[in-house]
N, C-alpha and C. Protein backbone atom coordinates (compact mmCIF):
# COMPACT_ATOMS: atom_id res chain seq x y z
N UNK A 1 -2.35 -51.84 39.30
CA UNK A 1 -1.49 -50.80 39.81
C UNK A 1 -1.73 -49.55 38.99
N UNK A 2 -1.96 -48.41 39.75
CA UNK A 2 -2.10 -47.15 38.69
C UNK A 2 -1.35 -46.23 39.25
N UNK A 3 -1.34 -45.25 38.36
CA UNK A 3 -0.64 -43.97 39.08
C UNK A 3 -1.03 -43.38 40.32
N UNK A 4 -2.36 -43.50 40.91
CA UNK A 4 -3.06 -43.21 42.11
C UNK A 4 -2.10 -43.88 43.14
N UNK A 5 -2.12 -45.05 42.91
CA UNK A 5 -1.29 -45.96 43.92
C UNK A 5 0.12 -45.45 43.91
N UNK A 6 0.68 -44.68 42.85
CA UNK A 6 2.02 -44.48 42.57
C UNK A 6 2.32 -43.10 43.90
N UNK A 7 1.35 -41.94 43.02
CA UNK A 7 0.79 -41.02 43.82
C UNK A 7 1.04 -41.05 45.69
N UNK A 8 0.13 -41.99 45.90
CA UNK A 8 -0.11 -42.23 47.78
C UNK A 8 1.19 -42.77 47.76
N UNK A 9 1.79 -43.63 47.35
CA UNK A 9 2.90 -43.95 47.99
C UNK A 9 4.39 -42.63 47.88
N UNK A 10 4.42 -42.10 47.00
CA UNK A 10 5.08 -40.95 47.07
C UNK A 10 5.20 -40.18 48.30
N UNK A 11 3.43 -39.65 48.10
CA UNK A 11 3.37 -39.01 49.34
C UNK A 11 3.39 -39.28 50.74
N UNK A 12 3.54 -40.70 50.91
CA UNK A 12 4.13 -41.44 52.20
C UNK A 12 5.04 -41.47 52.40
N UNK A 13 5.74 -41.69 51.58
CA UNK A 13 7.42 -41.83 51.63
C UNK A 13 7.84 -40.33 51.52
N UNK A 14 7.66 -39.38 51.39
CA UNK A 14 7.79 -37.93 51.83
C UNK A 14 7.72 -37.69 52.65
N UNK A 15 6.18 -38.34 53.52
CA UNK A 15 5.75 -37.47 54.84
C UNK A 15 7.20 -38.52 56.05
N UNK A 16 7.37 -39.45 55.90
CA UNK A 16 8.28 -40.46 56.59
C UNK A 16 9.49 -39.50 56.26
N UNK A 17 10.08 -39.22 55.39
CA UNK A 17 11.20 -39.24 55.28
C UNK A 17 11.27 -37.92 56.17
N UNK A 18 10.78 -36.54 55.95
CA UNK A 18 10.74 -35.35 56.55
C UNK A 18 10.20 -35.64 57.59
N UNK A 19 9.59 -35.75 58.24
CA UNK A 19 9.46 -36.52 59.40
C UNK A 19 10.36 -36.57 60.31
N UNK A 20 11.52 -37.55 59.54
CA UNK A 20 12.67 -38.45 60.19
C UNK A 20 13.58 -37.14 59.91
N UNK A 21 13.54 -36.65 58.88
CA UNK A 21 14.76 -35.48 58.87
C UNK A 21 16.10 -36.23 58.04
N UNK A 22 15.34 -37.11 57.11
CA UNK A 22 16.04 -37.64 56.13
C UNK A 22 16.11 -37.48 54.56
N UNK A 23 17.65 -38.04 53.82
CA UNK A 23 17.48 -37.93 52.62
C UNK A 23 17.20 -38.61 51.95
N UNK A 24 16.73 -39.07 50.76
CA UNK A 24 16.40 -40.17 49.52
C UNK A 24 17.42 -39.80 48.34
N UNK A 25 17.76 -40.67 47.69
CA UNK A 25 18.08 -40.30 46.25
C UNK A 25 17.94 -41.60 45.27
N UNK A 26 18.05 -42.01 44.48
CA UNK A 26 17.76 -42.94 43.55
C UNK A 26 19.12 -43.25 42.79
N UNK A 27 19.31 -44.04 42.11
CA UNK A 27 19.91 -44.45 41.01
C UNK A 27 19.60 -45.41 40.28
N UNK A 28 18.67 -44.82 38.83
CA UNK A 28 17.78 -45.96 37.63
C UNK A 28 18.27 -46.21 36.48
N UNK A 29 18.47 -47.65 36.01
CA UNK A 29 18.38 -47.91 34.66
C UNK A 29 17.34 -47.94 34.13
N UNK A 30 16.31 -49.00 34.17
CA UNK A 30 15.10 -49.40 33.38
C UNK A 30 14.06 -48.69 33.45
N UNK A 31 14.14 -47.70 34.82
CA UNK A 31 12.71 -47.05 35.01
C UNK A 31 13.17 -45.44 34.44
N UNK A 32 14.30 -45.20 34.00
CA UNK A 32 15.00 -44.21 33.42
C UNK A 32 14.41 -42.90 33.81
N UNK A 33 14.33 -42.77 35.61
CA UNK A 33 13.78 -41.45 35.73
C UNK A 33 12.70 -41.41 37.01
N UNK A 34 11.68 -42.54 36.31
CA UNK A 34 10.46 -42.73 36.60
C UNK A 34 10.26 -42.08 38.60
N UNK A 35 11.44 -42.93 39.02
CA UNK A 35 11.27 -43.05 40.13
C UNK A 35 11.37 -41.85 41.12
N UNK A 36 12.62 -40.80 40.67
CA UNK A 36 13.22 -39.52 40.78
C UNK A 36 11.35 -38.55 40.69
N UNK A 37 10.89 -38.84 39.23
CA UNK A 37 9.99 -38.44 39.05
C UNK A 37 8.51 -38.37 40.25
N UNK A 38 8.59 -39.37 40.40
CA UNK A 38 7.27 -39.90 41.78
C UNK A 38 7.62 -39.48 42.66
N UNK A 39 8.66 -39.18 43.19
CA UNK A 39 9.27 -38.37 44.41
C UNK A 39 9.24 -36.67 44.20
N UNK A 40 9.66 -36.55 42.77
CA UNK A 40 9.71 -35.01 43.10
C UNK A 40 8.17 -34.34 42.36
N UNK A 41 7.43 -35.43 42.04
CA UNK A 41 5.87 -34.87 41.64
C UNK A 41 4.92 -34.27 42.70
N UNK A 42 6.02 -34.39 44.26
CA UNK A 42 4.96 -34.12 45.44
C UNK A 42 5.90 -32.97 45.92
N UNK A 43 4.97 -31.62 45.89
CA UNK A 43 5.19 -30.50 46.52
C UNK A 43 5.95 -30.85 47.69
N UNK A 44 6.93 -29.88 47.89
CA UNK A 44 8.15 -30.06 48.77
C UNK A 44 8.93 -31.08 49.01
N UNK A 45 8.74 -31.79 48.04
CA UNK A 45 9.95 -32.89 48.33
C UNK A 45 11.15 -32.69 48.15
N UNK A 46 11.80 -30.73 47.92
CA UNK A 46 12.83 -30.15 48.14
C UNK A 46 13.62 -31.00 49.98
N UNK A 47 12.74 -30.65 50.47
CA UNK A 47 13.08 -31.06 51.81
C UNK A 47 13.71 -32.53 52.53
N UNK A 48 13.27 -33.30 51.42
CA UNK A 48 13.74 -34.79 51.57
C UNK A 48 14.93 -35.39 50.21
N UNK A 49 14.62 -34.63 48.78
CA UNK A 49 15.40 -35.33 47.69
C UNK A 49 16.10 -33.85 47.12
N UNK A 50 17.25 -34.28 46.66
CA UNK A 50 18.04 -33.53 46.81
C UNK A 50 18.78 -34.08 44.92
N UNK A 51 18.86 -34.99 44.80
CA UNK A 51 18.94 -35.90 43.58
C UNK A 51 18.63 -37.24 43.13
N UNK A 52 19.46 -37.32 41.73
CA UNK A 52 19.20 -38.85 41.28
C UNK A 52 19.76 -39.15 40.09
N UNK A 53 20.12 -40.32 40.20
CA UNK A 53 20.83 -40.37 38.97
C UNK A 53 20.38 -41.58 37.66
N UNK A 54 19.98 -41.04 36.62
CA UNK A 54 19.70 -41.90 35.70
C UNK A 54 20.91 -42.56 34.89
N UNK A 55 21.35 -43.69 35.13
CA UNK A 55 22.54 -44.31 34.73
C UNK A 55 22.44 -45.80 33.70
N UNK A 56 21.85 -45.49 32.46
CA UNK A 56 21.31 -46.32 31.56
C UNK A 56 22.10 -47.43 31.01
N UNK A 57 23.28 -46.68 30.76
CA UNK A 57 25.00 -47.42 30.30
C UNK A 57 25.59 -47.89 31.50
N UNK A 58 25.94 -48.91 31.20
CA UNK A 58 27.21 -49.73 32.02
C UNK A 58 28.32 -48.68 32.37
N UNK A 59 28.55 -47.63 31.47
CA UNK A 59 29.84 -46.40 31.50
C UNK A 59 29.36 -45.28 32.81
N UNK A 60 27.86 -45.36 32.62
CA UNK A 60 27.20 -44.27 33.69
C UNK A 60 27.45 -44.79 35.16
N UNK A 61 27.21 -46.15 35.06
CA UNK A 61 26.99 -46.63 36.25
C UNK A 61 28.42 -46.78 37.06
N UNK A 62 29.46 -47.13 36.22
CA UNK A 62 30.84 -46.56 36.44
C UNK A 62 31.13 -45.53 36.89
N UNK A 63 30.98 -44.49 36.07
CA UNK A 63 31.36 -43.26 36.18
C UNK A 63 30.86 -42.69 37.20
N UNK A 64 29.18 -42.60 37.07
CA UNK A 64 28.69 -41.78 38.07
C UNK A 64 28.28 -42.08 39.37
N UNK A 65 28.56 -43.76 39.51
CA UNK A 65 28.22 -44.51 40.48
C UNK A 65 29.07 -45.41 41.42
N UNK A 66 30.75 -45.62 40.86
CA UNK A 66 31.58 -46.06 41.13
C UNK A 66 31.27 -47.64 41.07
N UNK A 67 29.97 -47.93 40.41
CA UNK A 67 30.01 -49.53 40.17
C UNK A 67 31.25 -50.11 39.24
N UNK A 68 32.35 -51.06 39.90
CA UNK A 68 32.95 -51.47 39.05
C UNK A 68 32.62 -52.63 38.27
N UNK A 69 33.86 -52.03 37.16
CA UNK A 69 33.63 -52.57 35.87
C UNK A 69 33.66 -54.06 36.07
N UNK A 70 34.84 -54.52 37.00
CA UNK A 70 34.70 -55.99 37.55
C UNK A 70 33.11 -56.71 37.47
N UNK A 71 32.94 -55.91 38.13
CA UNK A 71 31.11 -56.20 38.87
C UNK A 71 30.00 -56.19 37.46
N UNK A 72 30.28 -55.22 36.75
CA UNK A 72 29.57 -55.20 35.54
C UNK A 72 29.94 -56.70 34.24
N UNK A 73 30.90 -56.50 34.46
CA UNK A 73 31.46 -57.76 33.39
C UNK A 73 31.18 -59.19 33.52
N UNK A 74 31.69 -59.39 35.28
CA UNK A 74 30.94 -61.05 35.55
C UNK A 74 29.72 -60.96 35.95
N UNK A 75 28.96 -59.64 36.27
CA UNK A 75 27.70 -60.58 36.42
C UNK A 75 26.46 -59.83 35.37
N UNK A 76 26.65 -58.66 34.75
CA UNK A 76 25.94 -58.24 34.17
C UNK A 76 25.25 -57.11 34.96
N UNK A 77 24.79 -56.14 34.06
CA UNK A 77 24.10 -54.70 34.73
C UNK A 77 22.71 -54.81 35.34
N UNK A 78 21.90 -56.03 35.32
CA UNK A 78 20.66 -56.53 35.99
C UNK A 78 21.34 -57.65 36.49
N UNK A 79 21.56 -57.48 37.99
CA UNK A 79 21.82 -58.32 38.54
C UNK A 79 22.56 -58.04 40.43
N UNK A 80 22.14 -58.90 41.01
CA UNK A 80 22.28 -58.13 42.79
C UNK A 80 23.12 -57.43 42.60
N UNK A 81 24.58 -58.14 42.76
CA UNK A 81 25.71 -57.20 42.69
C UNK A 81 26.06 -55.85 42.25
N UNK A 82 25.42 -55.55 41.01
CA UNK A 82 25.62 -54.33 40.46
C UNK A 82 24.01 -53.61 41.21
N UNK A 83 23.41 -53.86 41.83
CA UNK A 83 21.95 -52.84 42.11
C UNK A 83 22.60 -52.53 43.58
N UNK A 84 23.22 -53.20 43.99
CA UNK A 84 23.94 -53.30 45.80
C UNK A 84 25.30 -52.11 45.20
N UNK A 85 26.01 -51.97 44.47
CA UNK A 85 27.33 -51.18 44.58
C UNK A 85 26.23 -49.63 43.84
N UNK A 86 24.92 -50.20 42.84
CA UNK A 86 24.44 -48.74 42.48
C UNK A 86 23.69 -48.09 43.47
N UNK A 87 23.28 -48.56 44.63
CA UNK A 87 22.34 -48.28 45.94
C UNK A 87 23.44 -47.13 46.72
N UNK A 88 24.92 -48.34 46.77
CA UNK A 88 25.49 -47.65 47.78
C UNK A 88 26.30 -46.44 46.96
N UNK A 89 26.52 -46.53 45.41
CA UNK A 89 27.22 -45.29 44.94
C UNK A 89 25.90 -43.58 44.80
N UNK A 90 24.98 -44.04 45.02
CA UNK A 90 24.09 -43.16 44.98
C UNK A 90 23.95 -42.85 46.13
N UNK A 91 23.83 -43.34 47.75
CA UNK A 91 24.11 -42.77 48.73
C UNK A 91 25.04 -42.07 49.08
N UNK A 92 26.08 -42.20 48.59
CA UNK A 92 27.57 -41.40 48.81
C UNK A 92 27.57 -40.70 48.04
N UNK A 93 27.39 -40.49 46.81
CA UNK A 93 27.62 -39.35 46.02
C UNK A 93 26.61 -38.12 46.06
N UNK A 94 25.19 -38.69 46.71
CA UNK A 94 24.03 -37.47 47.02
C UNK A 94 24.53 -36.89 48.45
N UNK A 95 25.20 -37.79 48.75
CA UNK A 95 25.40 -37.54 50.60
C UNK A 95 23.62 -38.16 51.34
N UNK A 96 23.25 -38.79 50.79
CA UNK A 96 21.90 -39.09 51.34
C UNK A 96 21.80 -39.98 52.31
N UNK A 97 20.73 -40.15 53.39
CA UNK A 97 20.65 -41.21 53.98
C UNK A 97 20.33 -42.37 53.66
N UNK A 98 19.48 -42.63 52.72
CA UNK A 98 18.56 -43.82 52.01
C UNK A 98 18.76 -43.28 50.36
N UNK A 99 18.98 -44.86 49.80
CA UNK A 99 19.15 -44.89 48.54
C UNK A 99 18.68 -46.03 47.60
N UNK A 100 17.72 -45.88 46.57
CA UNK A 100 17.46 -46.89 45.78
C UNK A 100 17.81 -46.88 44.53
N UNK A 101 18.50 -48.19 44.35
CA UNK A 101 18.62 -48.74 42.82
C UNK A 101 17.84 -49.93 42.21
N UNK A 102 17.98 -49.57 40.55
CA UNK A 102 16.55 -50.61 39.96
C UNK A 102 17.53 -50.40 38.44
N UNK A 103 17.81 -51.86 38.13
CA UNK A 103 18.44 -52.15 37.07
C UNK A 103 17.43 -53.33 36.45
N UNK A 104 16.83 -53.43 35.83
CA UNK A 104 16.10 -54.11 34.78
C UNK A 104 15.78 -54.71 33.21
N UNK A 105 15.27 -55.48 32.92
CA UNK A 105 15.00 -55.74 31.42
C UNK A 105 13.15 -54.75 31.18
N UNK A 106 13.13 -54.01 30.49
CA UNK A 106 11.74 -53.57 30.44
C UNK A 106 10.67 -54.31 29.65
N UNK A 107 11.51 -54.42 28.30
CA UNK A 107 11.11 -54.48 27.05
C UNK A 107 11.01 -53.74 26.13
N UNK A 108 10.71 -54.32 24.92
CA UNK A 108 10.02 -55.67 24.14
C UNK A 108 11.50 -56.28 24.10
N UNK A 109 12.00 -55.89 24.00
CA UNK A 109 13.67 -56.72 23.79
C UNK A 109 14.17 -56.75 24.94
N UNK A 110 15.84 -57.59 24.51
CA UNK A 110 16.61 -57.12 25.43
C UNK A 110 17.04 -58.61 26.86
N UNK A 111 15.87 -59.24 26.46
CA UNK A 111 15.59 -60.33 27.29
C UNK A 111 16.08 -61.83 26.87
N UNK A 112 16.90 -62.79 27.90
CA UNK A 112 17.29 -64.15 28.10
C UNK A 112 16.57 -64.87 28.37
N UNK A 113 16.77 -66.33 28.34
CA UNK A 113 16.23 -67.50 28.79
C UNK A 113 16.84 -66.89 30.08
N UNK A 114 17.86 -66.54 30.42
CA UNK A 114 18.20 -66.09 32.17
C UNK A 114 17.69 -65.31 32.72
N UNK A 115 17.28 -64.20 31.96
CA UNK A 115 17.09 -63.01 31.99
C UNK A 115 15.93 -62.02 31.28
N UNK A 116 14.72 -62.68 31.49
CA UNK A 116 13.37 -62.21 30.33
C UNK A 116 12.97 -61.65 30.59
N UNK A 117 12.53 -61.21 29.72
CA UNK A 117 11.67 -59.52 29.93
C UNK A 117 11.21 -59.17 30.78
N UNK A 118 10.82 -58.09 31.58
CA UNK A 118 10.41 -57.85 33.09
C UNK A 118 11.24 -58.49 34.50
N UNK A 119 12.61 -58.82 34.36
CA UNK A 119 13.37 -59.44 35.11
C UNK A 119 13.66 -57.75 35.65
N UNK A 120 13.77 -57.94 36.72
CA UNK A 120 14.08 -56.01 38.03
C UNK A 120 14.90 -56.77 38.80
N UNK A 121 16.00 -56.05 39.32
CA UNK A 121 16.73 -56.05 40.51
C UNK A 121 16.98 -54.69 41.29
N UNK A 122 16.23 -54.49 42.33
CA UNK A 122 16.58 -53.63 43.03
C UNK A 122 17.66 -53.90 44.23
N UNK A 123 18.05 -51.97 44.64
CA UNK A 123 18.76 -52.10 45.66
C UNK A 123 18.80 -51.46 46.72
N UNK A 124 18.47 -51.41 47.74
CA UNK A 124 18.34 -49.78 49.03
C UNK A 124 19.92 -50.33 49.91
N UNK A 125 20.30 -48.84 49.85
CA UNK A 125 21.70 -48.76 50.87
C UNK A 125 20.89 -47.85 52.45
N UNK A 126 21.34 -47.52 53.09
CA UNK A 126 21.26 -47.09 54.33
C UNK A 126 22.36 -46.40 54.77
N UNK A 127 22.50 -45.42 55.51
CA UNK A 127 23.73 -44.70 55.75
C UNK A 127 23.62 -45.55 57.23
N UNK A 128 23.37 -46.26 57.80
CA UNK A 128 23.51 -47.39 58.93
C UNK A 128 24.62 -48.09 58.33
N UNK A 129 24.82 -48.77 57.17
CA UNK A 129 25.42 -49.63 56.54
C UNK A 129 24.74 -50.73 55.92
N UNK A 130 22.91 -50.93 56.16
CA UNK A 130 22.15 -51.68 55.70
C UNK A 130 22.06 -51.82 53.94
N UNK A 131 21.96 -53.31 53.65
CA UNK A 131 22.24 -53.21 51.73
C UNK A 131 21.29 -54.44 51.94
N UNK A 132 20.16 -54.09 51.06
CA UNK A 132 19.39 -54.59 50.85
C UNK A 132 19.64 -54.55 49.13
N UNK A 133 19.19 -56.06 48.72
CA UNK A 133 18.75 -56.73 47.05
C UNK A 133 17.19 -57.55 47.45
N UNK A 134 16.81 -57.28 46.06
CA UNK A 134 15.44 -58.15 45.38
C UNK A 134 15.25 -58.05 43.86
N UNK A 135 15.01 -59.26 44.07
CA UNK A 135 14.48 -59.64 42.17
C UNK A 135 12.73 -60.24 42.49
N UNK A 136 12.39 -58.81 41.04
CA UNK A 136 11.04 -59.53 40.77
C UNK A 136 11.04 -59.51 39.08
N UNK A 137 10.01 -60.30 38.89
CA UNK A 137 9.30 -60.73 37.52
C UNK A 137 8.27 -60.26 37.73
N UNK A 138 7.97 -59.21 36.50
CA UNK A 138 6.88 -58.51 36.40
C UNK A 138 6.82 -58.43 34.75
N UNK A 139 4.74 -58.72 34.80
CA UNK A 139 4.45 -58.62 33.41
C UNK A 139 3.70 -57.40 33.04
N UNK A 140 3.77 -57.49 31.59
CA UNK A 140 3.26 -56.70 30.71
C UNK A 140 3.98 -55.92 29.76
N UNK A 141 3.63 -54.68 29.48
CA UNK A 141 4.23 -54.29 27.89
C UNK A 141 5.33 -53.44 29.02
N UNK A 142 6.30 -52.58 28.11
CA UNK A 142 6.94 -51.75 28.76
C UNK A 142 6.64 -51.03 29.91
N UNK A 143 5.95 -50.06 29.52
CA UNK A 143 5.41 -48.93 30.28
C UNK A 143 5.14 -49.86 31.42
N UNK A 144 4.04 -51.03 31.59
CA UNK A 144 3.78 -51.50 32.54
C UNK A 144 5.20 -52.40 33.68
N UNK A 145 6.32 -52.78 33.21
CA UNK A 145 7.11 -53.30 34.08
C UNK A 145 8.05 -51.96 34.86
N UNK A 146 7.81 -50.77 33.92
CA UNK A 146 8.96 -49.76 34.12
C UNK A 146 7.48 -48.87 35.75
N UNK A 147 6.54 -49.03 35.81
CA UNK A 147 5.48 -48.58 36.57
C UNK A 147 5.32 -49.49 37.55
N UNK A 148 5.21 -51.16 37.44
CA UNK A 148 5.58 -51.61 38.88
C UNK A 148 6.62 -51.35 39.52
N UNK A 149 7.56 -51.67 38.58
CA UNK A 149 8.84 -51.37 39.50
C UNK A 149 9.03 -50.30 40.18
N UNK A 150 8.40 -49.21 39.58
CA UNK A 150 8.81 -47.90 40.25
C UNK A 150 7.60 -47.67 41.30
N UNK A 151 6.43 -48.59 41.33
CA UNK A 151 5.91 -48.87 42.81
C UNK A 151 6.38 -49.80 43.57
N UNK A 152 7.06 -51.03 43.09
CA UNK A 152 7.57 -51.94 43.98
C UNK A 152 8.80 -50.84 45.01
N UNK A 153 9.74 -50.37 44.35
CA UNK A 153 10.87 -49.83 44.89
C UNK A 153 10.68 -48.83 45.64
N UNK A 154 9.30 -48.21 45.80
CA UNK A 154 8.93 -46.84 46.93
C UNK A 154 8.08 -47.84 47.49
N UNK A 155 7.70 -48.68 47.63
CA UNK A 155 6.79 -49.47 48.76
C UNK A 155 8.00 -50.38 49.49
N UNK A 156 8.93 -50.72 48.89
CA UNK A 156 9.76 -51.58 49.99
C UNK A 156 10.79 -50.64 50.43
N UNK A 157 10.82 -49.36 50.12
CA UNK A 157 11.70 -48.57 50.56
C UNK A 157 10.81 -47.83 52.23
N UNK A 158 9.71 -47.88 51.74
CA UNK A 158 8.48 -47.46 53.10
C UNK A 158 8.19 -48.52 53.74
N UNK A 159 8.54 -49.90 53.59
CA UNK A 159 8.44 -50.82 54.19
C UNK A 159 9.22 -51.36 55.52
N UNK A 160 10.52 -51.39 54.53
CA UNK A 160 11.59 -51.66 54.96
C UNK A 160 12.77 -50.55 55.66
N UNK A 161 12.78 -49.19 55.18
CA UNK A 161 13.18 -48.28 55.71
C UNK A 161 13.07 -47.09 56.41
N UNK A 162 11.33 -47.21 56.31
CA UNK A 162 11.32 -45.51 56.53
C UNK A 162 9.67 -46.11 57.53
């Protein structure tokens, strides 16, 4: 996977979204950005993204995302539940049509026998009412789980939504 691949898929998921006459916005823990980033690295993607929110803390994802604390406490901040309430608090608060969340372990730390390193949970909301979750396991050093993910989550967002 390289940035080339990161690249084309950007610019697909741009030309789809304007296209459709739709919005995107994000909301990331693990890829802290990354994803916001690949979207707005392509000229005019004024026209489709509008924001995003990097929500690293359990307090962010609260605050700026209306994930409750309930939700954070029993099941933990990588995990469906909380990527499904951060999908849909990032659609409502951008006003967007389509929304992805990606809560993860990156590394070198940080990681369970439940929960090991490169463990991702994403989430896409839909202003339809569609809520989509997925968990993948992905290897390698940091940089490398925080770079699939942020191609996994614009390829199933062009897959599955757009």
């Amino acid at each position: 996977m390289s940035d080339n691949r990161l690249r084309e898929l950007s610019i697909s998921v741009g030309q789809r979204l304007k296209a459709s006459e739709r919005w995107i916005s994000c909301a990331e823990s693990c890829t802290g950005g990354g994803i916001a980033k690949a979207i707005t690295d392509i000229a005019g993607s004024s026209a489709y993204f509008d924001r995003g929110f990097v929500t690293y803390s359990n307090a962010a994802k609260h605050e700026l995302l209306g994930v409750a604390e309930a939700t954070l406490q029993a099941h933990g901040a990588v995990s469906e539940e909380v990527v499904r309430e951060m999908a849909q608090g990032a659609m409502h608060a951008a006003k967007a049509d389509l929304a992805l969340s990606v809560s993860g372990i990156a590394g070198p730390d940080g990681g369970s026998e439940e929960k090991p390193v490169g463990t991702v949970w994403f989430g896409f909301a839909e202003r339809s009412g569609r809520v989509l979750a997925c968990k993948r396991q992905f290897a390698g050093d940091r940089d490398a789980v925080r770079l699939q993910a942020t191609i996994f989550a614009l390829q199933t967002a062009l897959d599955e939504f757009l």
